[in-house]
C-alpha atoms as a PDB file:
ATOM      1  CA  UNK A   1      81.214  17.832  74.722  1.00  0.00           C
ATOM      2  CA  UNK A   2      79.653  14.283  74.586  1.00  0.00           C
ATOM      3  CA  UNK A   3      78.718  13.856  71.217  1.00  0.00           C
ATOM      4  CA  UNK A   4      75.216  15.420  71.709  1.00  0.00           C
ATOM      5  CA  UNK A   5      73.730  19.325  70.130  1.00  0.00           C
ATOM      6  CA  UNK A   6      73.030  21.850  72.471  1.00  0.00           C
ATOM      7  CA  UNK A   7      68.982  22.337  72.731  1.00  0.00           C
ATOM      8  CA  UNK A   8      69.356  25.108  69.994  1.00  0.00           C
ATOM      9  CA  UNK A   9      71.468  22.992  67.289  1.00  0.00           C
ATOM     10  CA  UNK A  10      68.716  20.848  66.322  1.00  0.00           C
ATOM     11  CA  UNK A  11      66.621  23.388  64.827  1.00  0.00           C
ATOM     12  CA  UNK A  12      69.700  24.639  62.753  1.00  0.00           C
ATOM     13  CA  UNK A  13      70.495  20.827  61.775  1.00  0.00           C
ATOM     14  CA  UNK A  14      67.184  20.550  60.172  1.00  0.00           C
ATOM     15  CA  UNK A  15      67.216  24.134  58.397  1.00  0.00           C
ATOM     16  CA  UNK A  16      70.651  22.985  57.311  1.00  0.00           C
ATOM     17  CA  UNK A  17      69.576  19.913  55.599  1.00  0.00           C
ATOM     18  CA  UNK A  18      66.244  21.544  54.405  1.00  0.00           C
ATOM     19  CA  UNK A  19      68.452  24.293  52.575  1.00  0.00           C
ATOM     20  CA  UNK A  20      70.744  21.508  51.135  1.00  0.00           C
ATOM     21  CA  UNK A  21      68.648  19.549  49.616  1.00  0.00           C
ATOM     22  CA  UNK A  22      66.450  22.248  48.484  1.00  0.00           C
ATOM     23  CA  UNK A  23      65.486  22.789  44.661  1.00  0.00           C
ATOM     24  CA  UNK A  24      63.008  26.144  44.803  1.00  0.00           C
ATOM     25  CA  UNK A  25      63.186  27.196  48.527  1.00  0.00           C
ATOM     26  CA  UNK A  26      63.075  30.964  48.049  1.00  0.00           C
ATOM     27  CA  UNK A  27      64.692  31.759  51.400  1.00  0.00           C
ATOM     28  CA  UNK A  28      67.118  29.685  50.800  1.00  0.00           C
ATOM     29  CA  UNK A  29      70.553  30.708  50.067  1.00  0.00           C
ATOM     30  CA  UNK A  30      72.579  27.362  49.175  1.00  0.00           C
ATOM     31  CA  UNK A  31      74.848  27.206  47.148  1.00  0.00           C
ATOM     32  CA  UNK A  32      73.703  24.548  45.442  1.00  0.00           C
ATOM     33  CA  UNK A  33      72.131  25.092  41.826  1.00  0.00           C
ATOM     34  CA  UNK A  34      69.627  23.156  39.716  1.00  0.00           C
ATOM     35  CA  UNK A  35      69.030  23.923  36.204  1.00  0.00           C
ATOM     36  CA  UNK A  36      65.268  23.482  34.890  1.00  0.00           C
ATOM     37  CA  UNK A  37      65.712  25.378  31.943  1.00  0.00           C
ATOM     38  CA  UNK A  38      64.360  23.294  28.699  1.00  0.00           C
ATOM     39  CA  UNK A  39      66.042  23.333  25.568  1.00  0.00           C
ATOM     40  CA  UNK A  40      65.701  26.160  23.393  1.00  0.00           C
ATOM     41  CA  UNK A  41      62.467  25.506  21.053  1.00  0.00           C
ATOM     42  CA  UNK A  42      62.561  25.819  17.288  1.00  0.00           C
ATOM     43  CA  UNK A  43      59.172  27.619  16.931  1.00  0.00           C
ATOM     44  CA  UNK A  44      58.230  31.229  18.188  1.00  0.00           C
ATOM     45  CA  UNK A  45      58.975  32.098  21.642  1.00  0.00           C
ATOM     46  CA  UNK A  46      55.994  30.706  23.467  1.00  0.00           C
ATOM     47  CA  UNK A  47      54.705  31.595  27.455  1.00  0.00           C
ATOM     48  CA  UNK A  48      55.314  28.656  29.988  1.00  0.00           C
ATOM     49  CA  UNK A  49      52.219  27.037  30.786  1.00  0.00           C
ATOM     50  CA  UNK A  50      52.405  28.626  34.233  1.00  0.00           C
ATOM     51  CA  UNK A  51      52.673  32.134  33.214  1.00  0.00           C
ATOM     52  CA  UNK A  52      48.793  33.071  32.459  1.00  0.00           C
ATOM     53  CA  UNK A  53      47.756  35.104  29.803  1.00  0.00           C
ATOM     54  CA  UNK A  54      47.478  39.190  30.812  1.00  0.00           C
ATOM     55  CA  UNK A  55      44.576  41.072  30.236  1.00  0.00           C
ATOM     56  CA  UNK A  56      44.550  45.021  29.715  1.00  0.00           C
ATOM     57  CA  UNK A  57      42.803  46.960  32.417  1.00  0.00           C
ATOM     58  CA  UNK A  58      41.905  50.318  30.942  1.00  0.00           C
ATOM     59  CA  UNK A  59      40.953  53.065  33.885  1.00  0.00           C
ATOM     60  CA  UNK A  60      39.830  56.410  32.894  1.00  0.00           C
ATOM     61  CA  UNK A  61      39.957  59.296  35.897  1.00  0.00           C
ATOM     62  CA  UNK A  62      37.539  62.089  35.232  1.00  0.00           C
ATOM     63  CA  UNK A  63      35.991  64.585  36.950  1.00  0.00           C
ATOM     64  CA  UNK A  64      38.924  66.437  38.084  1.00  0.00           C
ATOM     65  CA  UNK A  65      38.415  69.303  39.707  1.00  0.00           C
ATOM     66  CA  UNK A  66      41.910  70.816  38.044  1.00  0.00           C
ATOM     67  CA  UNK A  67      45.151  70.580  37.004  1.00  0.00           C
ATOM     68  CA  UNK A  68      47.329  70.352  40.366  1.00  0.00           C
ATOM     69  CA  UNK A  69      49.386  67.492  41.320  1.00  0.00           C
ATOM     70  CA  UNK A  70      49.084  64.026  40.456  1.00  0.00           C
ATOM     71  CA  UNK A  71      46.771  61.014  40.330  1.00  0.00           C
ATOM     72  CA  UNK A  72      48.102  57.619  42.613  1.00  0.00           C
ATOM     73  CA  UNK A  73      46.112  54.661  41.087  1.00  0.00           C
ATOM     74  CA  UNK A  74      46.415  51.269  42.981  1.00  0.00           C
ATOM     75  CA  UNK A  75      44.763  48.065  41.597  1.00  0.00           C
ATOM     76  CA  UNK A  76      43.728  45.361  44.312  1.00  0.00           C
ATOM     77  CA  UNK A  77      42.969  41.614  44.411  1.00  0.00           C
ATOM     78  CA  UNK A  78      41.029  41.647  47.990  1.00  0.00           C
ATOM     79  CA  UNK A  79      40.382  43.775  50.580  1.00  0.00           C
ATOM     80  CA  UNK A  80      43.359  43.965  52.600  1.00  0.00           C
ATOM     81  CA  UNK A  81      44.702  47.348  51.922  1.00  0.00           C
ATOM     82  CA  UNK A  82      41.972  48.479  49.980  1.00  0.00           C
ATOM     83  CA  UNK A  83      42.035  50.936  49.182  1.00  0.00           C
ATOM     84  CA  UNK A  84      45.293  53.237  49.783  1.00  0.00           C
ATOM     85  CA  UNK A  85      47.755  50.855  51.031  1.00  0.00           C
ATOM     86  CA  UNK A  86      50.599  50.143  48.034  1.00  0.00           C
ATOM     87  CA  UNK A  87      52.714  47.406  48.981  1.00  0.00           C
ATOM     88  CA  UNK A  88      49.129  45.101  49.521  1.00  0.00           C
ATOM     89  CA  UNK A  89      48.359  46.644  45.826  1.00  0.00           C
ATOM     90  CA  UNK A  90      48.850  43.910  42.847  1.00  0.00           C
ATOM     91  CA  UNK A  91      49.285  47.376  40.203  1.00  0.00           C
ATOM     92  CA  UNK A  92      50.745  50.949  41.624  1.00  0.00           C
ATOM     93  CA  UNK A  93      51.276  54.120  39.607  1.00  0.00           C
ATOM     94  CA  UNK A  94      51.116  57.981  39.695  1.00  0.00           C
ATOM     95  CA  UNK A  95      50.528  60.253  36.898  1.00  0.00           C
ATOM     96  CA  UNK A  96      50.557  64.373  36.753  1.00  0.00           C
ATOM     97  CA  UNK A  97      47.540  65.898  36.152  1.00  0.00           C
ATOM     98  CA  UNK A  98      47.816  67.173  32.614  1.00  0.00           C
ATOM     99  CA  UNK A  99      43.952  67.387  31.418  1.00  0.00           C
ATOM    100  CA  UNK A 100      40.506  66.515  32.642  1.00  0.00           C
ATOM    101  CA  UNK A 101      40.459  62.787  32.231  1.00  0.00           C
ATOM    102  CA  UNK A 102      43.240  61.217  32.850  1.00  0.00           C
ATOM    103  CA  UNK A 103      43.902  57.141  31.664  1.00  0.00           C
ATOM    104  CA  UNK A 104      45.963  53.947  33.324  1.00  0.00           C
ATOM    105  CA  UNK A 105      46.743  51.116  31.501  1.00  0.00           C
ATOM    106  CA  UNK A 106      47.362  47.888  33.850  1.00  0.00           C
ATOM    107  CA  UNK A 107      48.564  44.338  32.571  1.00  0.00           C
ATOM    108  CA  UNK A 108      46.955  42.047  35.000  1.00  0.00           C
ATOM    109  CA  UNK A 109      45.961  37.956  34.826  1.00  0.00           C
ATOM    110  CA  UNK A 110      42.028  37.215  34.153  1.00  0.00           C
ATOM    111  CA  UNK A 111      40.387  37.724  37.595  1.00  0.00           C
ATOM    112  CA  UNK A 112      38.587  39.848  40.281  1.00  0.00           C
ATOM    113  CA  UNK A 113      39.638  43.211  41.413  1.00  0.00           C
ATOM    114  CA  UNK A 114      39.018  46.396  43.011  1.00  0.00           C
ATOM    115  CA  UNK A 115      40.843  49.788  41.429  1.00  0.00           C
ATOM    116  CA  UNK A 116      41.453  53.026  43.707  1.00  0.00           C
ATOM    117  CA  UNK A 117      42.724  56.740  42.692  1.00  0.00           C
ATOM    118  CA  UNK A 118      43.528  59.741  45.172  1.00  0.00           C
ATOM    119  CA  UNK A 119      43.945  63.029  43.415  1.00  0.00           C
ATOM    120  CA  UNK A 120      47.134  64.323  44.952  1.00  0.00           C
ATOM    121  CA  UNK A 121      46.565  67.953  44.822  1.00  0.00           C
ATOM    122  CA  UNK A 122      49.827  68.973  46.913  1.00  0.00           C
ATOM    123  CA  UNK A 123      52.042  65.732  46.232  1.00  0.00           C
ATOM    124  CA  UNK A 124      51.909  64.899  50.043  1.00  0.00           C
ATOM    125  CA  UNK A 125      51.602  60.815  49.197  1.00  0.00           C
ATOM    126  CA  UNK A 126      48.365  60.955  51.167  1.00  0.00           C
ATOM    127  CA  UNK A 127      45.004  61.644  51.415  1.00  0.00           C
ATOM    128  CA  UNK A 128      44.589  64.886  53.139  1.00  0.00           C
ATOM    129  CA  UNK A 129      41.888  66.141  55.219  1.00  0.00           C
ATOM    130  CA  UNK A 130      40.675  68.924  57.197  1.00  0.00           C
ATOM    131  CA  UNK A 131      39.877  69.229  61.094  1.00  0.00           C
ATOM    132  CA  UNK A 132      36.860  66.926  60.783  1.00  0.00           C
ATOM    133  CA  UNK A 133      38.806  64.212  59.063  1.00  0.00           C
ATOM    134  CA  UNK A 134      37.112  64.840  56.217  1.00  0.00           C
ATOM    135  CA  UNK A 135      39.136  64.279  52.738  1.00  0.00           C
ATOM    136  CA  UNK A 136      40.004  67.692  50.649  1.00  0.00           C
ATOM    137  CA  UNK A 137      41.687  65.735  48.211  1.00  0.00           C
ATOM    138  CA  UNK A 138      39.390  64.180  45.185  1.00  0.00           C
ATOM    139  CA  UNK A 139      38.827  60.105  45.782  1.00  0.00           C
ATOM    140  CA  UNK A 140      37.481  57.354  43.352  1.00  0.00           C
ATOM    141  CA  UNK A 141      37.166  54.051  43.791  1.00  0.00           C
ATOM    142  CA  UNK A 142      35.728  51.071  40.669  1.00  0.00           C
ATOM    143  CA  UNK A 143      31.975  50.611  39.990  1.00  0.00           C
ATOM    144  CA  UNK A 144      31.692  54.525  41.744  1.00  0.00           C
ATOM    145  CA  UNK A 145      29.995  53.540  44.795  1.00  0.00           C
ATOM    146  CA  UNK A 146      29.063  56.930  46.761  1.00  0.00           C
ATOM    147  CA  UNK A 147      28.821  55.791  50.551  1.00  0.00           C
ATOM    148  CA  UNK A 148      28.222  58.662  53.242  1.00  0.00           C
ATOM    149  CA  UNK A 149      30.247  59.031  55.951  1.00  0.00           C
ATOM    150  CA  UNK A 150      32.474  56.207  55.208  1.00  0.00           C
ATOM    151  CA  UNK A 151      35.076  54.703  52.840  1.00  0.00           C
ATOM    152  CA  UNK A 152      34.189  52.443  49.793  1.00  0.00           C
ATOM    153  CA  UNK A 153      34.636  48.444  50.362  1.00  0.00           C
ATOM    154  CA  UNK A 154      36.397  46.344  48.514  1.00  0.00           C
ATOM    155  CA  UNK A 155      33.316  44.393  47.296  1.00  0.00           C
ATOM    156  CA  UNK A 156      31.873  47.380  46.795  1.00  0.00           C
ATOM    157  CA  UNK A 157      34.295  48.207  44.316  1.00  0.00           C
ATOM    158  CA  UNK A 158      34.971  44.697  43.072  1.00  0.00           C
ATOM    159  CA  UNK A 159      34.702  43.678  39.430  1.00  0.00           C
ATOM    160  CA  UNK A 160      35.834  40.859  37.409  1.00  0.00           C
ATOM    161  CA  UNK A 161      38.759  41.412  34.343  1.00  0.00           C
ATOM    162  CA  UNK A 162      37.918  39.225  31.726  1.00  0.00           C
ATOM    163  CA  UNK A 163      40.840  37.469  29.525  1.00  0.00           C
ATOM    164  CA  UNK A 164      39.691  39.937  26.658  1.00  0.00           C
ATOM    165  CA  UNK A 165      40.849  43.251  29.312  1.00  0.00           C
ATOM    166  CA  UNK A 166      37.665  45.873  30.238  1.00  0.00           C
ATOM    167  CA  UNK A 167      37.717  49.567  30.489  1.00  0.00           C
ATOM    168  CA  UNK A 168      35.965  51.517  33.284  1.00  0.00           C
ATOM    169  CA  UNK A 169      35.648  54.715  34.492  1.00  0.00           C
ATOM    170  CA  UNK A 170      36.410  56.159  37.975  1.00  0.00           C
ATOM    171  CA  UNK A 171      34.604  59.314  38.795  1.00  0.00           C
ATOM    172  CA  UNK A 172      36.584  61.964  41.431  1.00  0.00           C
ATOM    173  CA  UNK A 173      34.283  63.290  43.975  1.00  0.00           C
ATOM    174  CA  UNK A 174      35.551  65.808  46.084  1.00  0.00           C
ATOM    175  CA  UNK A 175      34.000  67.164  49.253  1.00  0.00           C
END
């Protein structure tokens, strides 16, 4: 060899040295450590500045048509995934259906959102629907938007979570 990289090495040369020098590269995996912790303070245990302040979104389901099943409740900052997608969700749970209003509690920063629940009758994990492609499982989305023929948007759904936390209510419809 005479000294020079092959066409490929060049790339890894500069990944190399990127990695090495690196202080928060999260796909990085150098071996190299920095410590920015602060000494320990001698008042209360206080948030970092960076960290903002959660808010308490309170959801109440109602309008269930029974018992069965389960409730999936996703929270969303924007549209993509709205409404049923889970890893584009910022907030994911499921609950059984033990009564006829059923309530999620979501810690979430000050902000704009959109809040989704599928009635899970059968546990499936999805929405299910008949021959027409028409849902038979009970649907919600926030701000209870009733569109025919279609899904609910995102902006239909929207609403803002003060730093104080909200409660609304998501209605089931069924069809």
């Amino acid at each position: 060899m005479t000294g020079r990289l092959p066409r490929w090495g060049l790339p890894i040369v500069v990944l190399a040295a990127a990695c090495a020098g690196a202080v928060v590269w999260p796909g990085c995996r150098s071996a190299r450590t920095h410590s920015t912790a602060l000494a320990p303070a001698s008042g209360p245990a206080t948030r970092p500045a960076s960290q903002p302040a959660l808010a308490t979104l309170t959801v109440t389901v109602k309008n269930l048509r029974n018992h069965k099943g389960q409730l999936i409740f996703g929270v969303f900052r924007s549209a993509d995934g709205f409404p049923n997608v889970e890893s584009k969700s910022v907030y994911w749970q499921r609950k059984d259906v033990d009564s006829d209003a059923v309530t999620f509690t979501a810690p979430l920063p000050p902000g704009r959102y959109a809040a989704s629940v599928l009635h899970d009758e059968n546990r499936s994990g999805a929405m299910d629907r008949n021959f027409a492609n028409v849902p038979t499982e009970g649907y919600g989305v926030t701000n209870n938007p009733k569109p025919a023929f279609r899904a609910a948007t995102f902006n239909e759904a929207a609403f803002d979570l003060p730093a104080q936390g909200t409660s609304l209510t998501i209605s089931s419809q069924y069809f």
